[in-house]
N, C-alpha and C. Protein backbone atom coordinates (compact mmCIF):
# COMPACT_ATOMS: atom_id res chain seq x y z
N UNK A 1 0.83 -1.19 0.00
CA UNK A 1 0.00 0.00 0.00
C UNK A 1 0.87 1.25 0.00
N UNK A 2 2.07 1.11 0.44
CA UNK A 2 2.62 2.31 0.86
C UNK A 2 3.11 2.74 -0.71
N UNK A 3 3.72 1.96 -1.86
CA UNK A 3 4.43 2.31 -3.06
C UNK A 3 2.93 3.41 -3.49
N UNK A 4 1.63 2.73 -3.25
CA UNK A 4 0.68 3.56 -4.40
C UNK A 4 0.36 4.75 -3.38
N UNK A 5 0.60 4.65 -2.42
CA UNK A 5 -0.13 5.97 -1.84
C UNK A 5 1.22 6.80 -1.39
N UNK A 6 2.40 6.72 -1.96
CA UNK A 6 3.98 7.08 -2.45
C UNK A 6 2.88 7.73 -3.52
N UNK A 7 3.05 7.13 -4.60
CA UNK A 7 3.00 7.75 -5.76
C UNK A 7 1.72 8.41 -5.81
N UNK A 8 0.71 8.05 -5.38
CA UNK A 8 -0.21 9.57 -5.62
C UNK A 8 0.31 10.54 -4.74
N UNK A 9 1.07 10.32 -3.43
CA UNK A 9 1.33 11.77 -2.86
C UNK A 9 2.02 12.47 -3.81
N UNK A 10 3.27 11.79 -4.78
CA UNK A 10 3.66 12.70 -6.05
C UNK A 10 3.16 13.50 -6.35
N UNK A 11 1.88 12.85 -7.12
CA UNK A 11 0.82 13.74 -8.07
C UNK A 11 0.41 14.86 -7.55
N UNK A 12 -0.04 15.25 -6.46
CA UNK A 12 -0.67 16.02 -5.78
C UNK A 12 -0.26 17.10 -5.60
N UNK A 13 -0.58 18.22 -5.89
CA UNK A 13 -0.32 19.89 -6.11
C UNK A 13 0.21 20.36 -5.07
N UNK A 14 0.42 21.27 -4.94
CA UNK A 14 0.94 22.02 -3.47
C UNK A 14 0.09 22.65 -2.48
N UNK A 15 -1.12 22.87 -3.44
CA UNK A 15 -2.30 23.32 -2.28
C UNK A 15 -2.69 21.87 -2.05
N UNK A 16 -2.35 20.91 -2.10
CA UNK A 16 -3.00 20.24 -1.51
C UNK A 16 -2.08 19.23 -0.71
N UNK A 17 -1.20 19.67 0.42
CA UNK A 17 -0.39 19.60 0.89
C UNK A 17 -1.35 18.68 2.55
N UNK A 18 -1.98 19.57 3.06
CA UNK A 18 -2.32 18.86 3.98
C UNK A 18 -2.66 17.08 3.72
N UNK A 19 -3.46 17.13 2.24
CA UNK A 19 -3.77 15.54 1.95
C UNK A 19 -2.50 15.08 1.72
N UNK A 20 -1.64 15.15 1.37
CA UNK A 20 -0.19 14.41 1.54
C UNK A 20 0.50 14.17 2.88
N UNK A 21 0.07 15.08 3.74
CA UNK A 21 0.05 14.84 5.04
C UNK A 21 -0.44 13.80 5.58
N UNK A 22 -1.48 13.88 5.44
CA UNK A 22 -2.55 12.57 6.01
C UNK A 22 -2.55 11.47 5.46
N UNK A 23 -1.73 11.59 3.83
CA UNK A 23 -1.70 10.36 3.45
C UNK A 23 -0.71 9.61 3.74
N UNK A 24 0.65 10.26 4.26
CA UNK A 24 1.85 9.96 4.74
C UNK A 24 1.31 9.61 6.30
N UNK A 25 0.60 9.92 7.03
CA UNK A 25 0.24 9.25 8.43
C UNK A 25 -0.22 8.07 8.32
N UNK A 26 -1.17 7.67 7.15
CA UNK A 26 -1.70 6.77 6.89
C UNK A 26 -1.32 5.61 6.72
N UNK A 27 -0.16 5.45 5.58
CA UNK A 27 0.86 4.83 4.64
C UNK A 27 1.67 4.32 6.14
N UNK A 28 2.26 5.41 7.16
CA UNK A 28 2.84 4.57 8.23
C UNK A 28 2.60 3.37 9.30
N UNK A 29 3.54 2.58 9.45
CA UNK A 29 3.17 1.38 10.35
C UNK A 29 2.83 1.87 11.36
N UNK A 30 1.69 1.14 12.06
CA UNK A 30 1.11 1.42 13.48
C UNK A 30 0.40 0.58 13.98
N UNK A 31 -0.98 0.84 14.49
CA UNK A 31 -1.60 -0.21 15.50
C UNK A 31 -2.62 -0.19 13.67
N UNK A 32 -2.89 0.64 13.18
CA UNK A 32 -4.00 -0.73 11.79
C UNK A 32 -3.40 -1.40 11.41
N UNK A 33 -4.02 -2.32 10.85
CA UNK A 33 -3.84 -3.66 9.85
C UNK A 33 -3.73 -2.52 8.58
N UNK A 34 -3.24 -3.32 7.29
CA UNK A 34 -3.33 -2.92 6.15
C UNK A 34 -4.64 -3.17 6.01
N UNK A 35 -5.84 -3.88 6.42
CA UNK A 35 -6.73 -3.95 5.80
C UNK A 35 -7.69 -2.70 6.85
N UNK A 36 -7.32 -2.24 7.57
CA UNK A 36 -7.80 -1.30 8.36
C UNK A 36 -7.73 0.05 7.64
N UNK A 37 -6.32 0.03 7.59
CA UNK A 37 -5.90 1.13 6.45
C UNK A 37 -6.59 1.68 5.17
N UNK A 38 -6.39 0.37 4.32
CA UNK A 38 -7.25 0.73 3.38
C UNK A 38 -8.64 0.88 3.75
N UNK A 39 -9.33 0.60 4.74
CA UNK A 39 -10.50 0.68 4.83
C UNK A 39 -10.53 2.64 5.30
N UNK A 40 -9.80 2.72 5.68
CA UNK A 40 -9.88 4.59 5.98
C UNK A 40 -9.42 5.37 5.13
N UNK A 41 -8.78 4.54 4.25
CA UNK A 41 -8.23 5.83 3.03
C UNK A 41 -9.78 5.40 1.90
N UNK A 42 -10.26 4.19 1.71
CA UNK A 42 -11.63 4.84 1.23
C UNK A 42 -13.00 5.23 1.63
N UNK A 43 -12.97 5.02 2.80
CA UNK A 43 -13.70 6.10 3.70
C UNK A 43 -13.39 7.48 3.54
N UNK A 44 -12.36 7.72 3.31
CA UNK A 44 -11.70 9.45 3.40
C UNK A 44 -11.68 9.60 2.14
N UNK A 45 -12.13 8.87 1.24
CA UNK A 45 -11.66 9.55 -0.33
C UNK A 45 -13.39 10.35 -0.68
């Protein structure tokens, strides 16, 4: 998960800086599962 949500933070403009933020919190290891994860990045989309 982390390579594709790498590469859309690429894409992403400069005003839209905070969502690269959050997507970089996201992308990091912690207490979710990857399947937790993805379940909040498409909740949040």
């Amino acid at each position: 998960m982390t390579t594709s949500l790498d590469h859309l933070k690429e894409k992403l403009p400069d005003h839209a800086r905070d969502l690269r933020i959050n997507l970089g919190v996201l992308s990091a290891e912690g207490t979710l599962t990857p399947r937790q994860r993805w379940g909040t990045a498409l909740a949040s989309a």
